[in-house]
C-alpha atoms as a PDB file:
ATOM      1  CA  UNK A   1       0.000   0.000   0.000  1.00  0.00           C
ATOM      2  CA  UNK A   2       1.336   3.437  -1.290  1.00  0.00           C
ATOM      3  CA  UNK A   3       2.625   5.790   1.618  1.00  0.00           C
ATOM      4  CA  UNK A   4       1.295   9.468   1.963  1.00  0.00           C
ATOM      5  CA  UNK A   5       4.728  10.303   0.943  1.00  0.00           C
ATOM      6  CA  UNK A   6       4.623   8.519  -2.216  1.00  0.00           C
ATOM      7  CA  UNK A   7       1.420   9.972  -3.025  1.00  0.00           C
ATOM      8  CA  UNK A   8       2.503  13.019  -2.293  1.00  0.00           C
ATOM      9  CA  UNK A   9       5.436  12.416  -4.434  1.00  0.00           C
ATOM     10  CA  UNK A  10       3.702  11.386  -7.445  1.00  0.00           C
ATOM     11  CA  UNK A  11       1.274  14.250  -7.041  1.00  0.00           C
ATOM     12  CA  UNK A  12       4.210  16.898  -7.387  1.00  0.00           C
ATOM     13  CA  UNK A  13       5.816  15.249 -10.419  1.00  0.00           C
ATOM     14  CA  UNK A  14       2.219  14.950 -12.332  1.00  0.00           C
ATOM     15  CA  UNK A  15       2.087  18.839 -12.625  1.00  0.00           C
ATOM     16  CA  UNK A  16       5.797  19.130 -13.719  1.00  0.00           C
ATOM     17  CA  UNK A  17       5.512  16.469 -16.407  1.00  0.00           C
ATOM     18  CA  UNK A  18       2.690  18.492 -17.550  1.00  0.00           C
ATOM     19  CA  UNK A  19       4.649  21.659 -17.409  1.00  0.00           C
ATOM     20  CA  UNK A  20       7.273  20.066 -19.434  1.00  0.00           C
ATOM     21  CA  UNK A  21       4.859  18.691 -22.386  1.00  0.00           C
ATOM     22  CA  UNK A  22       3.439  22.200 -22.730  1.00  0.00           C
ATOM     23  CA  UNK A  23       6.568  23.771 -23.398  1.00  0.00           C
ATOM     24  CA  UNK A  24       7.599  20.912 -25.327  1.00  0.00           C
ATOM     25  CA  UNK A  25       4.204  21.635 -27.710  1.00  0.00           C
ATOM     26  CA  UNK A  26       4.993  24.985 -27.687  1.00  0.00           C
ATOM     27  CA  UNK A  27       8.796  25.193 -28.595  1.00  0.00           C
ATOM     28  CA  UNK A  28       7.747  22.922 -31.756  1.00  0.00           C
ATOM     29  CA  UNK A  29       4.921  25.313 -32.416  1.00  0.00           C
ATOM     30  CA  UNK A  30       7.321  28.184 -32.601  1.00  0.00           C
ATOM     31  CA  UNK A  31       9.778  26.488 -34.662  1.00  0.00           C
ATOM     32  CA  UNK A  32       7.256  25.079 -37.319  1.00  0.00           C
ATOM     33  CA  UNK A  33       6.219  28.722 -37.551  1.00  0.00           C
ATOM     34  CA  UNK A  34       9.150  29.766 -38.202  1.00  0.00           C
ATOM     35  CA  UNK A  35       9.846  27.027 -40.561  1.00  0.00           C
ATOM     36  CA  UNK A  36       6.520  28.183 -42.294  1.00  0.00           C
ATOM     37  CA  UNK A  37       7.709  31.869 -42.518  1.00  0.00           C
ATOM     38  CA  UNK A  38      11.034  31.311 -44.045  1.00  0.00           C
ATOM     39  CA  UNK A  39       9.585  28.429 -46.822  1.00  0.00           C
ATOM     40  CA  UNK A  40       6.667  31.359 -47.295  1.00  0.00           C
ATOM     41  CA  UNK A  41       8.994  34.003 -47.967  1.00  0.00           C
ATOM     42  CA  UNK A  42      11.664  31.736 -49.926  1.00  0.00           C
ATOM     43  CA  UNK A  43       8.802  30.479 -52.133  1.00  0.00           C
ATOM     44  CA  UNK A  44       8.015  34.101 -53.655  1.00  0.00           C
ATOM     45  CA  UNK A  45      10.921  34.147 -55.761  1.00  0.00           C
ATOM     46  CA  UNK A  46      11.854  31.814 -58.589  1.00  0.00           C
ATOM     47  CA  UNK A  47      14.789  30.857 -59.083  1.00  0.00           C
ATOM     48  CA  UNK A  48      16.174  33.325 -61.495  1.00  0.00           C
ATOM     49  CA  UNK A  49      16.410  31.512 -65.427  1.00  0.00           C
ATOM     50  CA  UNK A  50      17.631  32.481 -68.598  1.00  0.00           C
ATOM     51  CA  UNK A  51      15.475  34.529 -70.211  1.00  0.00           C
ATOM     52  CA  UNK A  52      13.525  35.867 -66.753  1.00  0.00           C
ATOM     53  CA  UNK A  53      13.884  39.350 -65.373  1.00  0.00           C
ATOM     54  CA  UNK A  54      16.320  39.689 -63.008  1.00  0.00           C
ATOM     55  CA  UNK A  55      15.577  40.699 -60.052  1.00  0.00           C
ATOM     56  CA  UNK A  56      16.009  43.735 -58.410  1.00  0.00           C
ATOM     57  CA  UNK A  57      17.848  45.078 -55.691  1.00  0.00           C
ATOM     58  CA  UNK A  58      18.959  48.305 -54.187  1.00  0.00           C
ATOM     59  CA  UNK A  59      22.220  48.327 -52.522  1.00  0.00           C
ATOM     60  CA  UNK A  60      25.113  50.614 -51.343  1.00  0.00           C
ATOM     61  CA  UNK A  61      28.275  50.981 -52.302  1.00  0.00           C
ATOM     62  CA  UNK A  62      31.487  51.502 -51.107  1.00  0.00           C
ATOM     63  CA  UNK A  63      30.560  54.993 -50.332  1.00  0.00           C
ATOM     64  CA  UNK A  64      27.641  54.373 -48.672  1.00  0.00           C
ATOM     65  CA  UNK A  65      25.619  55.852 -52.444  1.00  0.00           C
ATOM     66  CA  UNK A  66      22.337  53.826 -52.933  1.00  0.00           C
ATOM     67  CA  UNK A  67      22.411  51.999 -56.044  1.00  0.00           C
ATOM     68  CA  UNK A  68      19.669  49.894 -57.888  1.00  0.00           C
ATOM     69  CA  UNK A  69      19.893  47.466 -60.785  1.00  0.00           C
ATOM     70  CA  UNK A  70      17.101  49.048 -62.581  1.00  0.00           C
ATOM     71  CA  UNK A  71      19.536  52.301 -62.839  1.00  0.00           C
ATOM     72  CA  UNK A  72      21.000  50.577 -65.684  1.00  0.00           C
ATOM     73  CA  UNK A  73      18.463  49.525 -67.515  1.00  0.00           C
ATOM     74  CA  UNK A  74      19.629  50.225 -71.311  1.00  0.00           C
ATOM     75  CA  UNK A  75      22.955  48.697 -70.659  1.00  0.00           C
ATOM     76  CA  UNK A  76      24.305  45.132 -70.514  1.00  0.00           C
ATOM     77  CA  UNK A  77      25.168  44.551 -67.050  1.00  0.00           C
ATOM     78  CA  UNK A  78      27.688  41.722 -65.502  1.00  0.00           C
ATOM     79  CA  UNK A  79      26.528  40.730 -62.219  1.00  0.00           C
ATOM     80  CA  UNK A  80      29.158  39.197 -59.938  1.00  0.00           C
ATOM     81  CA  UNK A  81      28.179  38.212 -56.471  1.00  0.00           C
ATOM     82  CA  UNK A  82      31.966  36.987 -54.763  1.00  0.00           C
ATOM     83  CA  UNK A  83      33.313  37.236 -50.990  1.00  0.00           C
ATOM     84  CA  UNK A  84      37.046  38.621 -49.921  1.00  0.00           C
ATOM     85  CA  UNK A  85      37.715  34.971 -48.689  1.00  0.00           C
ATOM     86  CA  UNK A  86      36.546  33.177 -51.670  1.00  0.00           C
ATOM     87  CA  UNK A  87      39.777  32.145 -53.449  1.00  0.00           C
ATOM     88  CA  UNK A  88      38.434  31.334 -57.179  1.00  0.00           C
ATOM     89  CA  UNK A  89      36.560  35.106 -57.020  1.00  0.00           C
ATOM     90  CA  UNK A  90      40.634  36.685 -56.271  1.00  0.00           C
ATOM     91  CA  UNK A  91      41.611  34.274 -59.258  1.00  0.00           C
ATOM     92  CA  UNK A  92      38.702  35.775 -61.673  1.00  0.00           C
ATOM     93  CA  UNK A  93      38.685  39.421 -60.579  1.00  0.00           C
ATOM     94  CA  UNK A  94      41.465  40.087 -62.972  1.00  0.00           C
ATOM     95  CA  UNK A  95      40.230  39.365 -65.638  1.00  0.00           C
ATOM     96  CA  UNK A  96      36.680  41.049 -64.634  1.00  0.00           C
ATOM     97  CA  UNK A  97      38.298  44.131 -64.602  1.00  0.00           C
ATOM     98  CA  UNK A  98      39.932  43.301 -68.113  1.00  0.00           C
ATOM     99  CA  UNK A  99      36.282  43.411 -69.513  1.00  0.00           C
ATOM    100  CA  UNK A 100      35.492  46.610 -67.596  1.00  0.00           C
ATOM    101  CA  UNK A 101      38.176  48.479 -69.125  1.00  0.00           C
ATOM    102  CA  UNK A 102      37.357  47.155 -72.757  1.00  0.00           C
ATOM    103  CA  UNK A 103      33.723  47.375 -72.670  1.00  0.00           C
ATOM    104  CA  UNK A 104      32.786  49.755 -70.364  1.00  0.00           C
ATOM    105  CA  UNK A 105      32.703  52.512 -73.654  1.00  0.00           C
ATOM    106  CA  UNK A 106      30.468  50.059 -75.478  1.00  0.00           C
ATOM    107  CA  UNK A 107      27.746  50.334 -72.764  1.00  0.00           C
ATOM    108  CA  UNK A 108      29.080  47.336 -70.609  1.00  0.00           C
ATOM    109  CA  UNK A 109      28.635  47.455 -66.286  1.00  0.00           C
ATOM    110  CA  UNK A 110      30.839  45.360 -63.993  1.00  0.00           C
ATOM    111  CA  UNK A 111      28.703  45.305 -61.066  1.00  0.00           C
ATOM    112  CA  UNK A 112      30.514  43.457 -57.912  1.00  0.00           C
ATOM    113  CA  UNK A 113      28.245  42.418 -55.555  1.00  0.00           C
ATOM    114  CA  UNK A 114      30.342  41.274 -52.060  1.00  0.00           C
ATOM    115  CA  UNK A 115      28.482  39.086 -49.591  1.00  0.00           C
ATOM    116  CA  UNK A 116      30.695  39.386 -46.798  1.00  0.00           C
ATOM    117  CA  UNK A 117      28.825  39.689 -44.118  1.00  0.00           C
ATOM    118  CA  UNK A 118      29.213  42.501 -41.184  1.00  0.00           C
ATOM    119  CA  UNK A 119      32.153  40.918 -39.486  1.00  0.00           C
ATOM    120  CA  UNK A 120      34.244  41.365 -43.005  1.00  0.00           C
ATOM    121  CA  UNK A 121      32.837  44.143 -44.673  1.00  0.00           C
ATOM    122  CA  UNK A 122      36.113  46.261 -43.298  1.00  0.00           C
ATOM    123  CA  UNK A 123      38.331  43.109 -45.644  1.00  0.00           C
ATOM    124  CA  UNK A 124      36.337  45.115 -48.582  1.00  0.00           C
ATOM    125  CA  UNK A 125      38.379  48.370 -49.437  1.00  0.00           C
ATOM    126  CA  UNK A 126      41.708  46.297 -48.543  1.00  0.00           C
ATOM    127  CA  UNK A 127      40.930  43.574 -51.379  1.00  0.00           C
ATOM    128  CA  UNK A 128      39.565  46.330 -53.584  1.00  0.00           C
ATOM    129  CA  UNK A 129      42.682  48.279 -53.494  1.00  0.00           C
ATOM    130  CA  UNK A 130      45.283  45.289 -53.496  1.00  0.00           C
ATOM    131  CA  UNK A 131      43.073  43.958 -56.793  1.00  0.00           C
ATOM    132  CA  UNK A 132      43.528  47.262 -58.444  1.00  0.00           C
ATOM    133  CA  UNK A 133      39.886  47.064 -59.233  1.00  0.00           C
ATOM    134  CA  UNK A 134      38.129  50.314 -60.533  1.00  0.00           C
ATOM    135  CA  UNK A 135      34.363  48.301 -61.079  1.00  0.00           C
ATOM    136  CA  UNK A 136      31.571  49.328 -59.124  1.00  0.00           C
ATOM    137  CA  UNK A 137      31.323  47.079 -56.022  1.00  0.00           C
ATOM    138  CA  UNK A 138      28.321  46.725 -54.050  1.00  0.00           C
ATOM    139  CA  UNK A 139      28.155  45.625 -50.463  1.00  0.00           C
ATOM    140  CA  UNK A 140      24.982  43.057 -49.393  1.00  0.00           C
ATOM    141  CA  UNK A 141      26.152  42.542 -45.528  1.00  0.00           C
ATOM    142  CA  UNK A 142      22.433  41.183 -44.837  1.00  0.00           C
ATOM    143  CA  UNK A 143      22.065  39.064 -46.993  1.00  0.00           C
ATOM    144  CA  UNK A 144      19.155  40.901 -49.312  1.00  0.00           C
ATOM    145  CA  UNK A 145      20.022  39.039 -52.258  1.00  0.00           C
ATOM    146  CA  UNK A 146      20.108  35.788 -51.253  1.00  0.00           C
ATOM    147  CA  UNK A 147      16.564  34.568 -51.731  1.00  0.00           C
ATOM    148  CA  UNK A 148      16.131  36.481 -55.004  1.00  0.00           C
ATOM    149  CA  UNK A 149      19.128  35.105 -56.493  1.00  0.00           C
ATOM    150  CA  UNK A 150      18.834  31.644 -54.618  1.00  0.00           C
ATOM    151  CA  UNK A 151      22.771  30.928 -55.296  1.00  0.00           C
ATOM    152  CA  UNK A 152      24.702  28.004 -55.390  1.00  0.00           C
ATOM    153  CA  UNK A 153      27.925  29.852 -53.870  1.00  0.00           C
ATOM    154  CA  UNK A 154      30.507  32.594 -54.872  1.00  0.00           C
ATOM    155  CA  UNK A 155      31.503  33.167 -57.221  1.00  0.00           C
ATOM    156  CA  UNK A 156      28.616  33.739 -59.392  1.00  0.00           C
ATOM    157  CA  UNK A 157      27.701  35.527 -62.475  1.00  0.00           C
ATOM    158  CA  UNK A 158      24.689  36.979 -64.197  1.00  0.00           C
ATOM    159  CA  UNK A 159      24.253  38.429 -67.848  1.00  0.00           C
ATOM    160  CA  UNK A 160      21.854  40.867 -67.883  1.00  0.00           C
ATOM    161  CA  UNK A 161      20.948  42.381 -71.508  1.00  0.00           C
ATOM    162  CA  UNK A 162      19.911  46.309 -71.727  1.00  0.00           C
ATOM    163  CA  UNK A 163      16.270  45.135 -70.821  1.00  0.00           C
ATOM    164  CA  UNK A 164      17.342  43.763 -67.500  1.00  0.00           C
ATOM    165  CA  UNK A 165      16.342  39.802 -68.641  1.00  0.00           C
ATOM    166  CA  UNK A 166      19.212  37.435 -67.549  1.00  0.00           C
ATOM    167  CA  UNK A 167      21.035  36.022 -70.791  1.00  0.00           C
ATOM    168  CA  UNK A 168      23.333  33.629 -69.033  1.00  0.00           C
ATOM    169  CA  UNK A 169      24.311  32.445 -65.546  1.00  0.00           C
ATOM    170  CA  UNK A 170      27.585  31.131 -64.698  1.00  0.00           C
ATOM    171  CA  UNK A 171      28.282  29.010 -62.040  1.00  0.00           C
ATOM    172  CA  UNK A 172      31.923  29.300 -60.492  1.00  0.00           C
ATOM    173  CA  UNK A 173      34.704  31.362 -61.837  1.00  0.00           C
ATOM    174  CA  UNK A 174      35.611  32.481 -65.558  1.00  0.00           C
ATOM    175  CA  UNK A 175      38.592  33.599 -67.550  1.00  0.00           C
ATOM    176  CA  UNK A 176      37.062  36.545 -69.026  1.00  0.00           C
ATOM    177  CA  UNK A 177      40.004  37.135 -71.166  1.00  0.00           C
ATOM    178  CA  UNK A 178      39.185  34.262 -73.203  1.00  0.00           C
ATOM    179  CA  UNK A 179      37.330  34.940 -76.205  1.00  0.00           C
ATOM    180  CA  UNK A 180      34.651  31.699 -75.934  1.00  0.00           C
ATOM    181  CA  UNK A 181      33.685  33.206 -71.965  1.00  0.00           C
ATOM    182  CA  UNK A 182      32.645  36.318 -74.229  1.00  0.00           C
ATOM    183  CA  UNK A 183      30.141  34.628 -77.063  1.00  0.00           C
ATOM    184  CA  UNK A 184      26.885  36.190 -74.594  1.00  0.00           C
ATOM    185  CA  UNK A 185      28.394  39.325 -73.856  1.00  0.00           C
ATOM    186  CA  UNK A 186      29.876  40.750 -77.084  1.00  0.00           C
ATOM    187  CA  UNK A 187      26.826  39.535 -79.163  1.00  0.00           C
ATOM    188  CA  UNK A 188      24.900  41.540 -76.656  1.00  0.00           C
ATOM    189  CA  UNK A 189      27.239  44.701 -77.123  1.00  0.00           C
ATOM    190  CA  UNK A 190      27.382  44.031 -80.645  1.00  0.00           C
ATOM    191  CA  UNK A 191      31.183  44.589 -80.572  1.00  0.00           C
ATOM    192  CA  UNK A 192      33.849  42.373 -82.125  1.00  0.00           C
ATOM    193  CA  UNK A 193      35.993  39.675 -79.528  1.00  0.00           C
ATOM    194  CA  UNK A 194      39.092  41.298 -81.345  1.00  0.00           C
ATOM    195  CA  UNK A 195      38.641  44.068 -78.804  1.00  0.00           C
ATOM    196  CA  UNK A 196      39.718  42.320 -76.014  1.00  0.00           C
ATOM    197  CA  UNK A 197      43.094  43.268 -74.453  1.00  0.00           C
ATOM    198  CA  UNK A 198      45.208  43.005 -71.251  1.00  0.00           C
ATOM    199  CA  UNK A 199      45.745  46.286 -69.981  1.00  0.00           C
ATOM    200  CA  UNK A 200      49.455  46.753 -69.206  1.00  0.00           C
ATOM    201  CA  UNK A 201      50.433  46.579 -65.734  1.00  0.00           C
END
């Protein structure tokens, strides 16, 4: 026969196993809501494709000026999203700036879009000057283009023709000296490949 102590004992746990089950139910009702919100809002935007409108975005740079991709609609813009500590975007930024100088007079925009986050946006200007890059570059600390863009890493490219519709995406980095990484861009500036050339250092 059960003591008035172990009654009493049973009695107290009862309420605390309770206790326990409600915050259970309630710790996975907050995280399936917040499941739900971030599958809601990653769900509005496609993936961007070939051929889509690509989507927009309004940015700073590295003076702190608001800039928008619409701002160039009427030019061919090359969209680079890279990081300071990705090594293949230090290996392709060369020859990005290679098709800035060319093209730029032909109505060609480098646009670099850095997603280092707050705790490296200060590695920016450093790896900027050291590169000898003169491109717009565009700083995205927050992350405000990663569900848009939905990429697959850094680096990674977009094409964008003068009606802002994407015209080819390129996964991982690109010798842009070399005339068959061109075949998109220069039939889109309607300019010959000859043009190409490595400034002079």
């Amino acid at each position: 026969m059960a003591t008035q102590s172990t009654i009493d004992n049973l009695t107290q746990e009862q309420p605390k196993q309770g206790n326990r089950l409600v915050v259970s139910l309630i710790a996975v009702g907050v995280l399936a809501a917040v499941f739900g919100i971030v599958w809601l809002q990653s769900s509005k935007y496609e993936p961007p494709k070939v051929g889509k409108i690509a989507p927009e975005f309004a940015l700073v740079d590295l003076d702190e000026k608001p800039v928008r991709l619409s701002d160039y609609r009427g030019k061919v813009v090359f969209l680079n999203f890279w990081a300071t500590w990705c090594k293949p975007c230090r290996e392709e930024m060369p020859s990005m700036e290679v098709l800035h100088r060319n093209f730029a007079k032909d109505g060609l925009v480098v646009l670099a879009v850095s997603i280092d986050r707050v705790t490296t946006t200060k590695d920016i200007p450093p790896f900027i000057k050291s590169m000898n890059l003169s491109f717009p570059v565009l700083i995205d600390s927050w992350g405000q283009t990663d569900m848009p863009y939905k990429r697959m890493g850094v680096p990674e490219t977009f094409i964008i023709d003068q009606e802002g519709v994407i015209r080819e995406i390129v996964i991982g980095p690109r010798d842009w000296t070399r005339l068959d990484s061109l075949t998109v861009l220069v039939d889109l500036l309607k300019v010959t490949p000859k043009t190409v050339k490595v400034p002079a250092v």
